[in-house]
Protein backbone atom coordinates (compact mmCIF):
# COMPACT_ATOMS: atom_id res chain seq x y z
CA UNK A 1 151.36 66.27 70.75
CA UNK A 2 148.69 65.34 68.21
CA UNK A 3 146.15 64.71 71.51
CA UNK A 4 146.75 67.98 73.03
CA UNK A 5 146.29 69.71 69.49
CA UNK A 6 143.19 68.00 69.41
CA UNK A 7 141.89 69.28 72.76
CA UNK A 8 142.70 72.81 71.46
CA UNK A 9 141.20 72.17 68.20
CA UNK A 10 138.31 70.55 70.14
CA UNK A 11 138.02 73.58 72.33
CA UNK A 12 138.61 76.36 69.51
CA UNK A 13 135.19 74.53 67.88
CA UNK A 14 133.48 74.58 71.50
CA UNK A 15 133.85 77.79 71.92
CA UNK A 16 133.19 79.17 68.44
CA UNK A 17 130.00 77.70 68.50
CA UNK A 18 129.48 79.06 72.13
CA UNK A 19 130.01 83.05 71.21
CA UNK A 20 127.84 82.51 68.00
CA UNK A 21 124.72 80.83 70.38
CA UNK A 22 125.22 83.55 72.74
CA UNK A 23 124.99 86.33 69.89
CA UNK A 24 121.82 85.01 68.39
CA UNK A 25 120.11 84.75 71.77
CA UNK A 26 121.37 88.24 73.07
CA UNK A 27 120.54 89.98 69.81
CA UNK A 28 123.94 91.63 69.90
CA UNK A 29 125.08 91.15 66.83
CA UNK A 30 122.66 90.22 63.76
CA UNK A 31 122.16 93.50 62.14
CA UNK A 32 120.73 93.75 58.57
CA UNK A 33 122.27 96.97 58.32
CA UNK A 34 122.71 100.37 60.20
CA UNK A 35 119.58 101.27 59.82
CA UNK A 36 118.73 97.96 61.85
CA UNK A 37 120.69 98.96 65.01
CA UNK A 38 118.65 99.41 68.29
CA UNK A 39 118.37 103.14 69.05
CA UNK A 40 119.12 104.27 72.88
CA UNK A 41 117.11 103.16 75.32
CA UNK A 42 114.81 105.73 77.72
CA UNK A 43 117.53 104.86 80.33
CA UNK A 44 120.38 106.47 78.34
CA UNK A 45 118.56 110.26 77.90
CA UNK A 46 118.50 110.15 81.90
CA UNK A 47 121.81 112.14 82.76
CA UNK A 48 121.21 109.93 86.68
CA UNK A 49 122.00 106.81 84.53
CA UNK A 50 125.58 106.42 83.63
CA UNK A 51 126.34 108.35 87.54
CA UNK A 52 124.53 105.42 88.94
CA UNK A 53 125.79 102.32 87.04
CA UNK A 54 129.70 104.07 87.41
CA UNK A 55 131.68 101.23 89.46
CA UNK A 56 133.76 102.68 92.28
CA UNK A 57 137.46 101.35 92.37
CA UNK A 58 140.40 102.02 94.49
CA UNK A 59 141.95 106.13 93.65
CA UNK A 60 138.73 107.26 92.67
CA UNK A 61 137.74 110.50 93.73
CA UNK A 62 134.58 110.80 95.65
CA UNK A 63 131.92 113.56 96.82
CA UNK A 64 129.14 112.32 99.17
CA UNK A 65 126.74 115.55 99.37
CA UNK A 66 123.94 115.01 102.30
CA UNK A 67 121.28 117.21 101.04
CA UNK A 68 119.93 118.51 104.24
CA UNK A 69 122.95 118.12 106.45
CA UNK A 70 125.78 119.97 104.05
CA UNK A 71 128.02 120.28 107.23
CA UNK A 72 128.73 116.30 106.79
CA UNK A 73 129.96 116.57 103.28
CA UNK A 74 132.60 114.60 102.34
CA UNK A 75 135.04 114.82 99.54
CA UNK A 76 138.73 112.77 98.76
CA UNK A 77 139.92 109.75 97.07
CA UNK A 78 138.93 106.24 97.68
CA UNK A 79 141.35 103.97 99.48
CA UNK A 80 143.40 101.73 97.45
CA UNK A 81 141.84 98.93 100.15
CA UNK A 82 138.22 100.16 98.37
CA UNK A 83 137.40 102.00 102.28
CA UNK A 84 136.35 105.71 102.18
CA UNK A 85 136.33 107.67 105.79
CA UNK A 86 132.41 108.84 106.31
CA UNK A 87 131.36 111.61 109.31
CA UNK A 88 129.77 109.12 112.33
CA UNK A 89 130.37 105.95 110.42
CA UNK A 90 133.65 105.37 109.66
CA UNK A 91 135.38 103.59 107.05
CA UNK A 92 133.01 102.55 104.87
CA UNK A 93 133.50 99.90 101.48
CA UNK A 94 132.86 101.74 98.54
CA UNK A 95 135.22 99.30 95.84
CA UNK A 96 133.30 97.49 93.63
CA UNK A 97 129.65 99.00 93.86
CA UNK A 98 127.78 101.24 91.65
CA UNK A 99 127.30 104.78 93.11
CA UNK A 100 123.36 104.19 93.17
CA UNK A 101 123.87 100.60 95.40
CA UNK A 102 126.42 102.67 97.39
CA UNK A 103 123.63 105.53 97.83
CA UNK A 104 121.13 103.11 98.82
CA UNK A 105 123.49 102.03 101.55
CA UNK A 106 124.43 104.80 102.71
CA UNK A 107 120.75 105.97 102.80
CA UNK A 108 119.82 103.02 104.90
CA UNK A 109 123.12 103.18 107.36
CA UNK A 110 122.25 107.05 108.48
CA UNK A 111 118.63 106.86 108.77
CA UNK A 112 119.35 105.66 112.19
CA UNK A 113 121.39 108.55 112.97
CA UNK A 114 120.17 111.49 110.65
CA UNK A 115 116.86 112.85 110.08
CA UNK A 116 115.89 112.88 106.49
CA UNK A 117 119.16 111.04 105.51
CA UNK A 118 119.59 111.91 101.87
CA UNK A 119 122.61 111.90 100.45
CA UNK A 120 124.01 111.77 96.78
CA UNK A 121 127.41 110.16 95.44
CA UNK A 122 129.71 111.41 92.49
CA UNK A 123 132.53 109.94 90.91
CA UNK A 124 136.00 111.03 89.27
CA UNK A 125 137.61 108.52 87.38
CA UNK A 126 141.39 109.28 86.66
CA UNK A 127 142.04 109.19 83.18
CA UNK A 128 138.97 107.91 82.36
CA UNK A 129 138.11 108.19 78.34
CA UNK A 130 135.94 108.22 75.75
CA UNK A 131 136.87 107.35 72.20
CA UNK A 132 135.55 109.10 68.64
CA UNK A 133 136.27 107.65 65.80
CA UNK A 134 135.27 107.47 61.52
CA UNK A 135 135.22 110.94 60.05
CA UNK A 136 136.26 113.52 62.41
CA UNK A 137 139.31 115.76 62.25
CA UNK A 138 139.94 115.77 65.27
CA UNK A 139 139.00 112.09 66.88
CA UNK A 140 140.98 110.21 69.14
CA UNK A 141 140.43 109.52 72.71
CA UNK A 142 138.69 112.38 74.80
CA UNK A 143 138.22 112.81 78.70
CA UNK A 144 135.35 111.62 79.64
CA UNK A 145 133.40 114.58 82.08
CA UNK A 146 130.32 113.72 83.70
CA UNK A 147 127.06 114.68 82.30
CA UNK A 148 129.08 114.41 78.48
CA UNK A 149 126.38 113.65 75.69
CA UNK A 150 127.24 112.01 72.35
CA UNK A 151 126.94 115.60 71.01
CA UNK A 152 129.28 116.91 73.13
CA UNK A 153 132.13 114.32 72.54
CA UNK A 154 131.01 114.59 68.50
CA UNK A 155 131.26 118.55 68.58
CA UNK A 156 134.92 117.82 70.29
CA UNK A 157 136.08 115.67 67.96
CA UNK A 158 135.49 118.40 64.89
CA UNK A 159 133.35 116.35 62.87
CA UNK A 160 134.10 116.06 59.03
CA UNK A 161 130.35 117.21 58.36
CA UNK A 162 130.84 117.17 54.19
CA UNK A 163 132.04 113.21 54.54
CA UNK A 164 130.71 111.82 57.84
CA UNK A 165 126.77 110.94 57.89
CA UNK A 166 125.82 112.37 61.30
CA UNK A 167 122.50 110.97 61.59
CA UNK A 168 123.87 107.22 61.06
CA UNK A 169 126.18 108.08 64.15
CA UNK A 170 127.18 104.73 66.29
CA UNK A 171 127.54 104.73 69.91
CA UNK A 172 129.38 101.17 71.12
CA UNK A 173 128.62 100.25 74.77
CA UNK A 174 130.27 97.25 77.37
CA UNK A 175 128.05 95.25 77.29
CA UNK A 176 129.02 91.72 79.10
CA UNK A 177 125.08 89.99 77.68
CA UNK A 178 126.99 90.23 74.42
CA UNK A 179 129.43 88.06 72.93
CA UNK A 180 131.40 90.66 71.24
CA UNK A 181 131.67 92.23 74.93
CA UNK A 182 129.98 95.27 73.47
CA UNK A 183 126.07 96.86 72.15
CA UNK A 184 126.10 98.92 69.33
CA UNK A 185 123.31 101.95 69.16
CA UNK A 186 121.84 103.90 66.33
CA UNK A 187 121.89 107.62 67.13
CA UNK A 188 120.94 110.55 65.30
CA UNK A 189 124.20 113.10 65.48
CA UNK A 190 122.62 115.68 63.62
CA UNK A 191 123.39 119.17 65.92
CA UNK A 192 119.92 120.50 64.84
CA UNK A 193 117.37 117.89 65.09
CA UNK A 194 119.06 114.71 66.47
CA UNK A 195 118.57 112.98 69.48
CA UNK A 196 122.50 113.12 70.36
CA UNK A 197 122.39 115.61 72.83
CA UNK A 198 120.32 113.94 74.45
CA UNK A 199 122.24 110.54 74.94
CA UNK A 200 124.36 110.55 78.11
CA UNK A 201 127.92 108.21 77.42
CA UNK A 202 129.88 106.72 79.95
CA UNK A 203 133.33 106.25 80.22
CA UNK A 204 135.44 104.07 77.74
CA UNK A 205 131.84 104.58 74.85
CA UNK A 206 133.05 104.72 71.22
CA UNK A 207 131.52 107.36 69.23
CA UNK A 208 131.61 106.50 65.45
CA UNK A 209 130.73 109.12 62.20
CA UNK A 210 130.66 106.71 59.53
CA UNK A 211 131.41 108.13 56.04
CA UNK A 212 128.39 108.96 53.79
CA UNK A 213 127.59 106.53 51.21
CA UNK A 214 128.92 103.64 53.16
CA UNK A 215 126.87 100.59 52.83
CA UNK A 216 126.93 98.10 55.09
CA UNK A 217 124.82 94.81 55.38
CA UNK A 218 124.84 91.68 57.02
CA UNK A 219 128.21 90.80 59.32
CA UNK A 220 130.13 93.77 57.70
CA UNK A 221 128.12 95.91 60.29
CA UNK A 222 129.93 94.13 62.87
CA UNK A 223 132.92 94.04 60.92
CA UNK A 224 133.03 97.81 60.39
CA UNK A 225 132.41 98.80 63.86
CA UNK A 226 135.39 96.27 65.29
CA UNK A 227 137.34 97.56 62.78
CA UNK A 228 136.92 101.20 64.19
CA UNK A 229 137.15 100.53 67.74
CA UNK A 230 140.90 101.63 68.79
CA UNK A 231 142.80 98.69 69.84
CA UNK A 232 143.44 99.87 73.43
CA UNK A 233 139.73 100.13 73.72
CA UNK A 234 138.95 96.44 72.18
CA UNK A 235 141.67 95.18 74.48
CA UNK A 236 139.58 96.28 77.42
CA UNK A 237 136.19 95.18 76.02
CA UNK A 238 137.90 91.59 76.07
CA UNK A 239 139.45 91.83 79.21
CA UNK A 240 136.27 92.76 80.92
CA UNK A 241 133.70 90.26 78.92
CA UNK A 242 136.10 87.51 79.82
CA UNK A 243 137.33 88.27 83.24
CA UNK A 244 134.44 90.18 85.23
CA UNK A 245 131.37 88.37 83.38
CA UNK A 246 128.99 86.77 86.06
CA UNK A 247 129.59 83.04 85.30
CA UNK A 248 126.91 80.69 84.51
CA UNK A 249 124.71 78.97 87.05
């Protein structure tokens, strides 16, 4: 008993000091304060972004638009076996690729067959979310729509605007480079001058409104945002840092 409570012991300490090397070297997580969080990258303003990095599973629905041949349009749900029935090729695997690898594919497998082959790909996730959270009236999970903007999911969550700071608005991102399993982002929520409408989320994002006069420095910026991510959201940020992360070569 006292060996195998060693090996745990011995692996608790492993891995503690494994997450906390992986932090410092991804950058994720030492924050002097809010003010010190990375703002969004050029990436996130491009509305193409989040469509293209969305991960098609099994019951998703699907709309493949070819832009010069709109007779072969396609539209339905994606076979729980991850096939989706195309016009002249078939059943075609679609589980487990991003819709802009799935494009290029596609692109490649009718230019044999199609002049001009262009086609684009769109995703509906069922029930997926987004999540707002700090001083809102209204927050909670929300449906996440494509195209949504941090403003949009802010302006849905009727935002406490005489308590929450808008411009010190937090946007938390999967991220599986981080040790937490998430990126936190500085954005500026302010409805007349901020950047927010501008910042494209993508399904299962956390929107935070901190309260005004919060200050927070050091770890309690990390602290604070765990704290406000919903459980069911925090559960999944685990799951998918530990399960689906590439492992090391």
């Amino acid at each position: 008993m006292k060996s195998f409570s060693g090996k745990i012991l011995a692996q608790c300490l492993l891995w503690s000091a494994m997450l906390t090397a992986m932090a410092a070297v991804s950058g994720c997580s030492e924050y002097e304060n809010t003010a010190n969080l990375p703002r969004p990258t050029p990436d996130m303003k491009n509305p193409i972004y989040p469509i293209a990095r969305a991960i098609i599973k099994g019951g998703d629905n699907v709309s493949v638009r070819f832009i010069r041949h709109p007779e072969l349009d396609t539209h339905g749900f994606v076979e729980m076996d991850g096939t989706f029935s195309l016009p002249i090729l078939g059943p075609v695997q679609f589980a487990d690729k991003t819709t802009g690898e799935l494009r290029d594919e596609l692109i490649k497998a009718y230019s044999g067959e199609l002049r001009d082959a262009d086609v684009t790909i769109a995703t509906e996730k069922p029930d997926a979310m987004v999540f707002v959270a700090g001083a809102t009236r209204a927050g909670g999970p929300l449906p996440y729509r494509t195209n949504m903007t941090v403003a949009m999911a802010i302006a849905a969550s009727a935002p406490d605007t005489v308590k929450g700071d808008l411009r010190q608005t937090i946007l938390v991102r999967q991220d599986s480079e981080c040790a937490e399993g998430f990126k936190s982002y500085l954005v500026d929520g302010d409805f007349a001058s901020g950047d927010a409408k501008n910042v494209y989320l993508m399904p299962g994002d956390v929107v935070i409104i901190p309260r005004k006069g919060i200050a927070l420095a050091g770890d309690k910026v990390q602290l604070y945002i765990r704290d406000m991510i919903p459980p069911q959201m925090t559960m999944g940020y685990i799951f998918s840092h530990e399960v689906h992360r590439e492992p090391d070569r």
